[in-house]
Protein backbone atom coordinates (compact mmCIF):
# COMPACT_ATOMS: atom_id res chain seq x y z
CA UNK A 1 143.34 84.47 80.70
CA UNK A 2 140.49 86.44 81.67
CA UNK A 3 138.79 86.86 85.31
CA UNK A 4 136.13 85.27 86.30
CA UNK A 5 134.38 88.52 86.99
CA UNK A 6 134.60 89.57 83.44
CA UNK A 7 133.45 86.62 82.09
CA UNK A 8 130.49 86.87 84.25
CA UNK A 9 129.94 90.33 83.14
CA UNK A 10 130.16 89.89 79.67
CA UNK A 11 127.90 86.83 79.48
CA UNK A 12 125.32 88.98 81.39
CA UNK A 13 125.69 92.00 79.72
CA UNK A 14 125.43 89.47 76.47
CA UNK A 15 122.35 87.93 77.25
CA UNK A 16 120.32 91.33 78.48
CA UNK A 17 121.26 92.56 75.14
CA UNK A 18 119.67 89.34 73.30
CA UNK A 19 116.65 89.37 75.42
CA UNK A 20 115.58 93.30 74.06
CA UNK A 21 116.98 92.66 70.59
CA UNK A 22 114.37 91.35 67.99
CA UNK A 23 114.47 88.14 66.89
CA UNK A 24 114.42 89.68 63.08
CA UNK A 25 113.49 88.34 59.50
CA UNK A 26 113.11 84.29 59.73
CA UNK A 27 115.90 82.75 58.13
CA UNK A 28 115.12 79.55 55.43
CA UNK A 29 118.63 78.00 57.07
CA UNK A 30 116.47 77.04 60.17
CA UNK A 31 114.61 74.36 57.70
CA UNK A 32 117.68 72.31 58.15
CA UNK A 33 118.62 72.90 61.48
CA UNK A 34 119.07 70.15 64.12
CA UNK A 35 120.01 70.27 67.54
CA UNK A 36 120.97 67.14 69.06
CA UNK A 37 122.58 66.18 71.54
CA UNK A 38 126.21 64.42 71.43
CA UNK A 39 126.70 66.22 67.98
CA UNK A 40 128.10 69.96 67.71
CA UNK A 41 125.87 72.12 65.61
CA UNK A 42 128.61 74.47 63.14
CA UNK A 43 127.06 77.17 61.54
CA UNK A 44 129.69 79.22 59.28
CA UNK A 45 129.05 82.61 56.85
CA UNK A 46 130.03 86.04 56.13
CA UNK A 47 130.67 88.53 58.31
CA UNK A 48 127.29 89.92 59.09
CA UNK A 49 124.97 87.95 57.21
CA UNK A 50 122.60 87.25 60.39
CA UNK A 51 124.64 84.70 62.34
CA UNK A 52 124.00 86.13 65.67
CA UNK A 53 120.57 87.05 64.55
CA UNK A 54 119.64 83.36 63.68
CA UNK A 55 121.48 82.31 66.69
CA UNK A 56 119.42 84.59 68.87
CA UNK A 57 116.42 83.08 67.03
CA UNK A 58 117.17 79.72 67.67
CA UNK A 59 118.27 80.72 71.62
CA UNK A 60 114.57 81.83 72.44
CA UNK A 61 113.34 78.81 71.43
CA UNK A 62 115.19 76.61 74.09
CA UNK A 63 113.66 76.23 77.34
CA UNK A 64 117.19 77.00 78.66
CA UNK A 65 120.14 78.25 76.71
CA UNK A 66 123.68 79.48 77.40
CA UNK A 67 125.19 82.48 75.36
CA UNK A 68 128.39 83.65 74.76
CA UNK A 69 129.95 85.93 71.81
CA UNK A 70 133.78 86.03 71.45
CA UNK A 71 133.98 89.07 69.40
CA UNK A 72 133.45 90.84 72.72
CA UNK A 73 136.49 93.59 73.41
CA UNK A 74 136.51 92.43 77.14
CA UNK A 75 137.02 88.58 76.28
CA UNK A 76 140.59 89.58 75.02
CA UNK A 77 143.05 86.88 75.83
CA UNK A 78 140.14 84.34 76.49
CA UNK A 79 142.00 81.02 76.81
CA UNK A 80 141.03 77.06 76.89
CA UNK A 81 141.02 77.09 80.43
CA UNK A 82 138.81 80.27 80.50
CA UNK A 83 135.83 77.56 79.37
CA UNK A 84 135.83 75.58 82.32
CA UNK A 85 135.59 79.14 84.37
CA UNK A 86 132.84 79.90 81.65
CA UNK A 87 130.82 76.75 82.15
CA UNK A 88 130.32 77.18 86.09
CA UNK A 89 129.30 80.84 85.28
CA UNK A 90 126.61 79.68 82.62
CA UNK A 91 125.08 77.04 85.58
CA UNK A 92 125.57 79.29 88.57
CA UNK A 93 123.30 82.16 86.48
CA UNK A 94 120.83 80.11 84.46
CA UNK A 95 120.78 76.30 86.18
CA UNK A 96 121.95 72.98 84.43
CA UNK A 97 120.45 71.52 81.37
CA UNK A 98 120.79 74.21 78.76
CA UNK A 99 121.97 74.42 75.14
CA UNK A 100 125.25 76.20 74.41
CA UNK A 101 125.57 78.57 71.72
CA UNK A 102 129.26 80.26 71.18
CA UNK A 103 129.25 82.85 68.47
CA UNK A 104 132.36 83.83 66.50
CA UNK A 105 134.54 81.01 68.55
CA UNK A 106 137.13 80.80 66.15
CA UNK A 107 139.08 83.72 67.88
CA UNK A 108 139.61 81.19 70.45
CA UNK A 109 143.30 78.99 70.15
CA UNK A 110 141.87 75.10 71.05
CA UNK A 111 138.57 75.86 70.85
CA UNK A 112 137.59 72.44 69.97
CA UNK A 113 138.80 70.62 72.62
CA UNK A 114 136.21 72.27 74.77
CA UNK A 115 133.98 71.44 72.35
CA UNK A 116 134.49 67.68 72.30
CA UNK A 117 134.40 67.81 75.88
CA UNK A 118 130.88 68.66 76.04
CA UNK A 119 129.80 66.42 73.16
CA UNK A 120 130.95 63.56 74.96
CA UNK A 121 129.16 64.67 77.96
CA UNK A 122 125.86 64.53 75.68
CA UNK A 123 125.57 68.20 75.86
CA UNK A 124 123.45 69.76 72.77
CA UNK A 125 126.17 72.96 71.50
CA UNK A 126 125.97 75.24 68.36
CA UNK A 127 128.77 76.76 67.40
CA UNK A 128 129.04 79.88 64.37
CA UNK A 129 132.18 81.01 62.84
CA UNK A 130 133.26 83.15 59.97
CA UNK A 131 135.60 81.24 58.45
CA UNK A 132 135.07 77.66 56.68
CA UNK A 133 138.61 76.70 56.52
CA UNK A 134 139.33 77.09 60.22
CA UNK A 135 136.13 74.81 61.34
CA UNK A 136 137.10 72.46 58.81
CA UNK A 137 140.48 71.86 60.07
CA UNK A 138 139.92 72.03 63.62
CA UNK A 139 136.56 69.33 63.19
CA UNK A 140 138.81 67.04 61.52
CA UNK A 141 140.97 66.23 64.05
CA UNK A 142 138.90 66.67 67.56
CA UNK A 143 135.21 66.06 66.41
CA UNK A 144 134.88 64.08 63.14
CA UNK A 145 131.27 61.86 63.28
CA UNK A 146 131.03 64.39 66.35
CA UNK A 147 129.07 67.88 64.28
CA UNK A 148 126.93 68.42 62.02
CA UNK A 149 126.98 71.67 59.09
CA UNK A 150 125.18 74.43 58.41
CA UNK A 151 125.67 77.76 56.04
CA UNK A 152 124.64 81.26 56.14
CA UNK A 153 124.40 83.59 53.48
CA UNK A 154 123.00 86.87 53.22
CA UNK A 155 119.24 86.67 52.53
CA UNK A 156 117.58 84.85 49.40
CA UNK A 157 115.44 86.61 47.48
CA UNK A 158 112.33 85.25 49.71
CA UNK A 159 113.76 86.29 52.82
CA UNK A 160 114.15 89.92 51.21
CA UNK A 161 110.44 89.90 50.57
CA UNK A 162 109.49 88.85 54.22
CA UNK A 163 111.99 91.84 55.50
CA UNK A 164 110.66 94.28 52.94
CA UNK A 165 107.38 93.05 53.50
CA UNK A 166 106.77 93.12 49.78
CA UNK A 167 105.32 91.14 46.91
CA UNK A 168 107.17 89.19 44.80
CA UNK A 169 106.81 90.86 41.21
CA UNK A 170 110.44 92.25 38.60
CA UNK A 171 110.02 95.47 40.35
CA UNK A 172 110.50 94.02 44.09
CA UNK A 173 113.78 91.92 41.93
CA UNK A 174 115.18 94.70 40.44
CA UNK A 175 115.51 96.27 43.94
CA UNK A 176 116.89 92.89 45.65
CA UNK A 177 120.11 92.88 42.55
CA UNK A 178 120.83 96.26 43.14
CA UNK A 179 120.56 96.27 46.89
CA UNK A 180 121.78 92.71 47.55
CA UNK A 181 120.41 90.58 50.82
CA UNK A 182 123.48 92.17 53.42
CA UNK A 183 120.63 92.05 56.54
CA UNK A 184 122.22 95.13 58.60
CA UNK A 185 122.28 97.02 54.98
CA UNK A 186 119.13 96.62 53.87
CA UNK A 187 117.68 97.70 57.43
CA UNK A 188 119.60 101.05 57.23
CA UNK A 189 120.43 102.01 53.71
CA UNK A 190 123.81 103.22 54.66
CA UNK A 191 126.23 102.18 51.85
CA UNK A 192 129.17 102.77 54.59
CA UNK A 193 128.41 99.41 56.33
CA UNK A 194 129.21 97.42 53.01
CA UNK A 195 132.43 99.63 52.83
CA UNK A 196 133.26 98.45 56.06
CA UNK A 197 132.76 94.78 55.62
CA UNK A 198 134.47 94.67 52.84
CA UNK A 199 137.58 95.93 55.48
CA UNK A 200 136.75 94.03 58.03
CA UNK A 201 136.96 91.09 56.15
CA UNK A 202 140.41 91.70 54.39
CA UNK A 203 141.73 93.09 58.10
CA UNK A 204 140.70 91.39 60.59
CA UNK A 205 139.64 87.66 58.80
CA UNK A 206 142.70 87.36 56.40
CA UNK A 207 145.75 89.68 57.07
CA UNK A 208 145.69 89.87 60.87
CA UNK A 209 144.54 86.13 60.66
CA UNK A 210 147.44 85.03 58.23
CA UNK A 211 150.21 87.50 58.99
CA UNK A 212 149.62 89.14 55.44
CA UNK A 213 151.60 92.76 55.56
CA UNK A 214 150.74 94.22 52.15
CA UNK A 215 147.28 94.66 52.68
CA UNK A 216 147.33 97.09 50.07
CA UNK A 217 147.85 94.62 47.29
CA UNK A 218 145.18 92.24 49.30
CA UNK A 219 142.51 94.73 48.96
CA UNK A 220 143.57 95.30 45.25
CA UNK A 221 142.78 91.78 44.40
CA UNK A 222 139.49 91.60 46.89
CA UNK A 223 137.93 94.45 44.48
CA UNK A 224 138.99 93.06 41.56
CA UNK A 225 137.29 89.98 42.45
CA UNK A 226 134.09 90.53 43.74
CA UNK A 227 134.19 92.97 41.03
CA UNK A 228 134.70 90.40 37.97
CA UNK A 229 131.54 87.90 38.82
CA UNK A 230 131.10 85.64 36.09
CA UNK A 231 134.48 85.89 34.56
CA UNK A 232 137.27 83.82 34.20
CA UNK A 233 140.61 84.12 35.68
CA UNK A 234 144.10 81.96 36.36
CA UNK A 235 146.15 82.63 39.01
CA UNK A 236 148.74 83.70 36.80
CA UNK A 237 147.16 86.43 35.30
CA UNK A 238 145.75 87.94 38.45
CA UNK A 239 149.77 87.86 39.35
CA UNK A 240 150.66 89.41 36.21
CA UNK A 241 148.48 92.15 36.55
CA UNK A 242 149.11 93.48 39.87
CA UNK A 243 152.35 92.49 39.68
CA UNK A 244 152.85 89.99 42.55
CA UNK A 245 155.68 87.90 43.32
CA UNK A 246 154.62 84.38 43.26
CA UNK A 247 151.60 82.13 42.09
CA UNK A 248 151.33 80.58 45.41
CA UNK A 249 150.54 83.91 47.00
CA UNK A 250 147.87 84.43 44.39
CA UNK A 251 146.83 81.37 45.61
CA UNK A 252 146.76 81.80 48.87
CA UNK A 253 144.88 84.67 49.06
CA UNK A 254 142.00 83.43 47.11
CA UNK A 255 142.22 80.12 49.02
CA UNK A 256 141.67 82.85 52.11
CA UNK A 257 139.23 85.00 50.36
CA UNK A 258 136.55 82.03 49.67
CA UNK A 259 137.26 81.00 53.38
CA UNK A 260 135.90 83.85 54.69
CA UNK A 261 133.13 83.78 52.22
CA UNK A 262 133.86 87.25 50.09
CA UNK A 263 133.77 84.89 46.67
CA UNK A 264 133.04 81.75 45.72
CA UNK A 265 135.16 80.05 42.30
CA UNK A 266 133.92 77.35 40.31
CA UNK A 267 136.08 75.17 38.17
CA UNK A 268 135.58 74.26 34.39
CA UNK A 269 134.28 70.93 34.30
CA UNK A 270 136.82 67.85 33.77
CA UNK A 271 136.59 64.46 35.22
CA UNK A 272 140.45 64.90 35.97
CA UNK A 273 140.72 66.63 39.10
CA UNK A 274 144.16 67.74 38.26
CA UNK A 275 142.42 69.61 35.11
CA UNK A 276 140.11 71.05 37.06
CA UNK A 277 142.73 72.79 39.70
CA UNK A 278 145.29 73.85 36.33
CA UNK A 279 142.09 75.17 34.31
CA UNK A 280 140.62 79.11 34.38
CA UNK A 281 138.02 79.35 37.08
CA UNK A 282 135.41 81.63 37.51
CA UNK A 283 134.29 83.84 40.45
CA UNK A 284 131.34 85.02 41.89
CA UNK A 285 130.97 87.39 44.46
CA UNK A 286 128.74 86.82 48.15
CA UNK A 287 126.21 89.23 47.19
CA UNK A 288 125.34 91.88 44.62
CA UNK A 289 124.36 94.67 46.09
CA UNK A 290 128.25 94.52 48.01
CA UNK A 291 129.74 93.85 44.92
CA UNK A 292 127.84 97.45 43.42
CA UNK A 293 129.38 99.82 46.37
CA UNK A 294 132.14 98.55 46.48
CA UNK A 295 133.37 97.94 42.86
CA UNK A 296 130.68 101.14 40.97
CA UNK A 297 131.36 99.20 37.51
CA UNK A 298 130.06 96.06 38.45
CA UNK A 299 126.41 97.80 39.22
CA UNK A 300 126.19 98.26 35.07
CA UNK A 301 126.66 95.18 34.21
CA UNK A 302 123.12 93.56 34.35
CA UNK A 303 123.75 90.02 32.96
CA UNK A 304 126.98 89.41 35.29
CA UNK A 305 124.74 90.76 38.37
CA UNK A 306 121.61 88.44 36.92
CA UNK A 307 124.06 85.28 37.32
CA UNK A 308 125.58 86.16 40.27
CA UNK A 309 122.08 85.93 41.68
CA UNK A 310 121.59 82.46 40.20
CA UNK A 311 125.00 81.18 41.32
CA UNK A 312 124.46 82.22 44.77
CA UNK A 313 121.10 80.15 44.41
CA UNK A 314 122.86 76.99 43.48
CA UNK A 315 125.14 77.48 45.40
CA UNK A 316 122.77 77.58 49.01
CA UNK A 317 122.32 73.59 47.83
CA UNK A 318 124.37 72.71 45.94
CA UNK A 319 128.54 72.25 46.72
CA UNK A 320 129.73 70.76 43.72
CA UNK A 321 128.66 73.56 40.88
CA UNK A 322 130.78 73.81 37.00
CA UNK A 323 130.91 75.37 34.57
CA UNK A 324 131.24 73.76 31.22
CA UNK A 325 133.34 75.00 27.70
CA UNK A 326 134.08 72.47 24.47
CA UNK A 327 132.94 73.64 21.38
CA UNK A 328 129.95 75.69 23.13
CA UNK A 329 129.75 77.29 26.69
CA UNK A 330 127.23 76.63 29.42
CA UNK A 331 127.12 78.92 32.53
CA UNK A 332 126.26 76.11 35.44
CA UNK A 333 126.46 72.15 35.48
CA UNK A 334 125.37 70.74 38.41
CA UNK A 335 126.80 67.74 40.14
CA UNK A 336 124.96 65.31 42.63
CA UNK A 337 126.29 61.65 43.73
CA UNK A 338 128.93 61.81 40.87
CA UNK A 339 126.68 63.02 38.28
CA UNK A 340 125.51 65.50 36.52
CA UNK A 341 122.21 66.47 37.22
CA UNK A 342 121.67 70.30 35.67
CA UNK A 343 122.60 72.17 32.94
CA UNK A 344 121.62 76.04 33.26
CA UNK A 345 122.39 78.83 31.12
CA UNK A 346 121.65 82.86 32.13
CA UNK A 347 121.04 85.00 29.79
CA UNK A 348 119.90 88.23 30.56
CA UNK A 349 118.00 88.94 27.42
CA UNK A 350 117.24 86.02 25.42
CA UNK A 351 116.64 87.25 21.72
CA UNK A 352 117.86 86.65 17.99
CA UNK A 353 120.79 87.85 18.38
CA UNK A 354 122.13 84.75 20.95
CA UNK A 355 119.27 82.48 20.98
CA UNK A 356 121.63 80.26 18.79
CA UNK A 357 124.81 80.30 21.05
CA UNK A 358 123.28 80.15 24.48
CA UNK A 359 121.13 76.99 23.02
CA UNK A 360 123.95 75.37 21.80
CA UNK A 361 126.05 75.70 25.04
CA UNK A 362 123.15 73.88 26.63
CA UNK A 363 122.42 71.12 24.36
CA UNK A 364 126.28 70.08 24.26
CA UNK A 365 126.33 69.86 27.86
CA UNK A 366 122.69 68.11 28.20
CA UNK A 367 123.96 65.66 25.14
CA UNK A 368 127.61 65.03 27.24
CA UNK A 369 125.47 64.15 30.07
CA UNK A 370 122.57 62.49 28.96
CA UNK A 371 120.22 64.63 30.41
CA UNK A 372 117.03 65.20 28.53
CA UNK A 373 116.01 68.76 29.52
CA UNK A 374 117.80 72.19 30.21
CA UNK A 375 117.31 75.53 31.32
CA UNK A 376 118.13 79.23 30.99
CA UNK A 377 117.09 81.54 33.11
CA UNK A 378 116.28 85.12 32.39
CA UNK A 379 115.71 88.26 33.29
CA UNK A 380 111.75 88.29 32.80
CA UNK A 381 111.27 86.00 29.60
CA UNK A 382 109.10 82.79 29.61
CA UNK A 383 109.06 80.05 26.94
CA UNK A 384 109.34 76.34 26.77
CA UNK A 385 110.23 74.44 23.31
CA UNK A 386 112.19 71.40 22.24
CA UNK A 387 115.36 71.09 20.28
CA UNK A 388 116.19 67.81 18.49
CA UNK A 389 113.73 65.97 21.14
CA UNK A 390 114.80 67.59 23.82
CA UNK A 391 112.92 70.38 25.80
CA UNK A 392 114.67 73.16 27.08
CA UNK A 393 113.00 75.71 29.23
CA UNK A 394 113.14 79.54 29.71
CA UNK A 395 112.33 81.31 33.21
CA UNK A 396 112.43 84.61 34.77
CA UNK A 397 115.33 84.50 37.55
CA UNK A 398 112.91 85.80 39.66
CA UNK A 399 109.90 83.32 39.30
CA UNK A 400 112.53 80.44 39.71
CA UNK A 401 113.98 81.61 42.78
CA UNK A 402 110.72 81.02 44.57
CA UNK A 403 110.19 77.34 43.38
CA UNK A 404 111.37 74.35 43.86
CA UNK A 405 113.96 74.80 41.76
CA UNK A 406 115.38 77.59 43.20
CA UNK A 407 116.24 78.52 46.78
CA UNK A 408 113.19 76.70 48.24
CA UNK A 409 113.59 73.26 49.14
């Protein structure tokens, strides 16, 4: 329980803080945003991809708002009952009628019952949290039909330009793989703060969260992978090589991993579900540049880096993302409404030399799914041409990022 008088302090303190900060870069998220009332607004990312930011953005657009971050020292041993204490504060200091915004509310044991409570009263609420899992569980049993979702990622490509205030050209790319889209990063160009993000998140959002003592073997497999984007693994070889007791731990941990948003795995493509979770997966990491300081032989790997960038595309629309392996390979199948609706290879350097191989990946995927045109994106190549009828096409990463087809809706 905390007293009244800290919670007052904190939420002013809070709010002084958010009325000098700058309301920073514009984030694309905010395209999808709605605030309604009798719904609960979740937004959920990474550790310090702009949460609060974007939260702070969306505060000073309200005629009246109500602010409070839980990640504040002083609100240690906030409980449920702390929220009804919290709620007279917010209307004694700002008046009634405003939207509530709770940042980082996760920390907080029944959390969501407060939450329902004000839903039902028709209040409009946004909620952020760095962990999906968590939400998920906790909006299934006190507010299903009762919140809508939104995700946060470090910034797109675009949102790099706005920040940098730069053109969009392979030069301005080259500098958005190697750097990545980490906001508070790119702002100060101190390779310490990926570092310590990469701690925080194996401290304090999965072993402190999960009771997980040997850290040291937890950190061992967080490097190795945000460090082995576009590979494939099993869970029993990641236990075979650093020697871990059980399967299910492996498990575990990566189950906890893409939780908090450090990696993402996609499965190879089977229309048996139970083939998809027994099949090699691959992993991609939550951003490049994080990836490069914290694992240095990732940075030399160009074409792993280029389709990092292109998952991490898809994967800001898209949920259900494949990859595909018969005869051929094809790096991305995308599914919408039960079907396949993309096929997209990345090759780094289309030439001579694999022109043949990534082309045939491609058309055995588009010809298993009936789809009359593919794509493989590059590194700065442009071409269009058709194969047995069909017409595969051949884009710079870079160009399709900014179109439609990329992370512009």
């Amino acid at each position: 329980m905390v007293e009244e008088k800290i919670i007052k302090e904190v939420i002013t303190s809070q709010r002084e803080l958010l009325n000098k900060s700058e309301t920073g870069t514009p984030r694309e998220a905010e395209k999808e945003i709605s605030i309604l009332d009798s719904f609960a607004l979740i937004i959920t990312g990474v550790r310090r991809c702009g949460k609060s930011t974007f939260l702070n953005q969306l505060i000073k657009k309200q005629k009246k708002a109500y602010y409070l971050n839980f990640e504040d020292p002083r609100l240690e041993g906030f409980e449920l009952a702390d929220f009804n204490k919290t709620e007279i504060i917010f209307k004694k200091l700002f008046g009634e009628g405003g939207v509530y915004f709770f940042d980082e509310i996760q920390n907080i044991p029944k959390w969501e019952k407060f939450i329902r409570y004000l839903v039902d009263k028709k209040e409009k609420v946004v909620i952020s949290g760095s962990n999906a899992s968590i939400l998920s569980r906790e909006l299934g049993t006190k507010l299903t039909g009762r919140h809508l979702r939104a995700e946060m990622f470090p910034f797109s490509f675009k949102e790099f330009l706005d920040l940098e205030n730069a053109e969009p050209s392979i030069n301005s790319f080259d500098k958005y793989c190697q750097k990545g889209g980490f906001p508070e990063y790119l702002k100060k160009d101190n390779p310490t703060i990926l570092n310590e993000l990469l701690s925080d998140i194996v401290m304090k959002d999965i072993a402190i969260r999960f009771g997980i003592k040997n850290t040291r073997i937890l950190n061992k497999m967080a490097i190795f992978l945000i460090g082995s984007s576009g590979k494939e693994f099993s869970y029993n070889s990641i236990k075979n090589m650093l020697n871990i007791k059980s399967v299910q731990s492996v498990i575990n941990y990566i189950s906890f991993f893409e939780d908090a948003y450090l990696i993402f795995t996609i499965p190879l493509f089977s229309y048996s579900y139970k083939k998809q979770q027994v099949n090699p997966k691959k992993v991609y990491s939550i951003d490049t540049g994080f990836s490069a300081y914290n694992t240095p032989s990732f940075s030399e790997d160009k074409g792993r880096i280029l389709e990092n960038v292109v998952f991490l595309a898809l994967r800001r629309k898209h949920k259900d993302i494949f990859y595909f392996k018969e005869k051929n390979e094809c790096d991305f199948l995308i599914k919408e409404k039960e079907r396949i609706t993309q096929t997209i290879q990345v090759c780094y350097n289309f030439n001579s030399d694999n022109k043949e191989r990534e082309i045939n990946g491609l058309m055995e995927a588009m010809k298993k799914f009936k789809l009359k045109e593919g794509l493989i994106l590059t590194y700065n190549q442009t071409d269009e041409f058709d194969v047995k009828g069909e017409t595969i096409k051949v884009i710079p990463v870079w160009k399709w990022l900014l179109s439609n087809q990329g992370e512009e809706k």
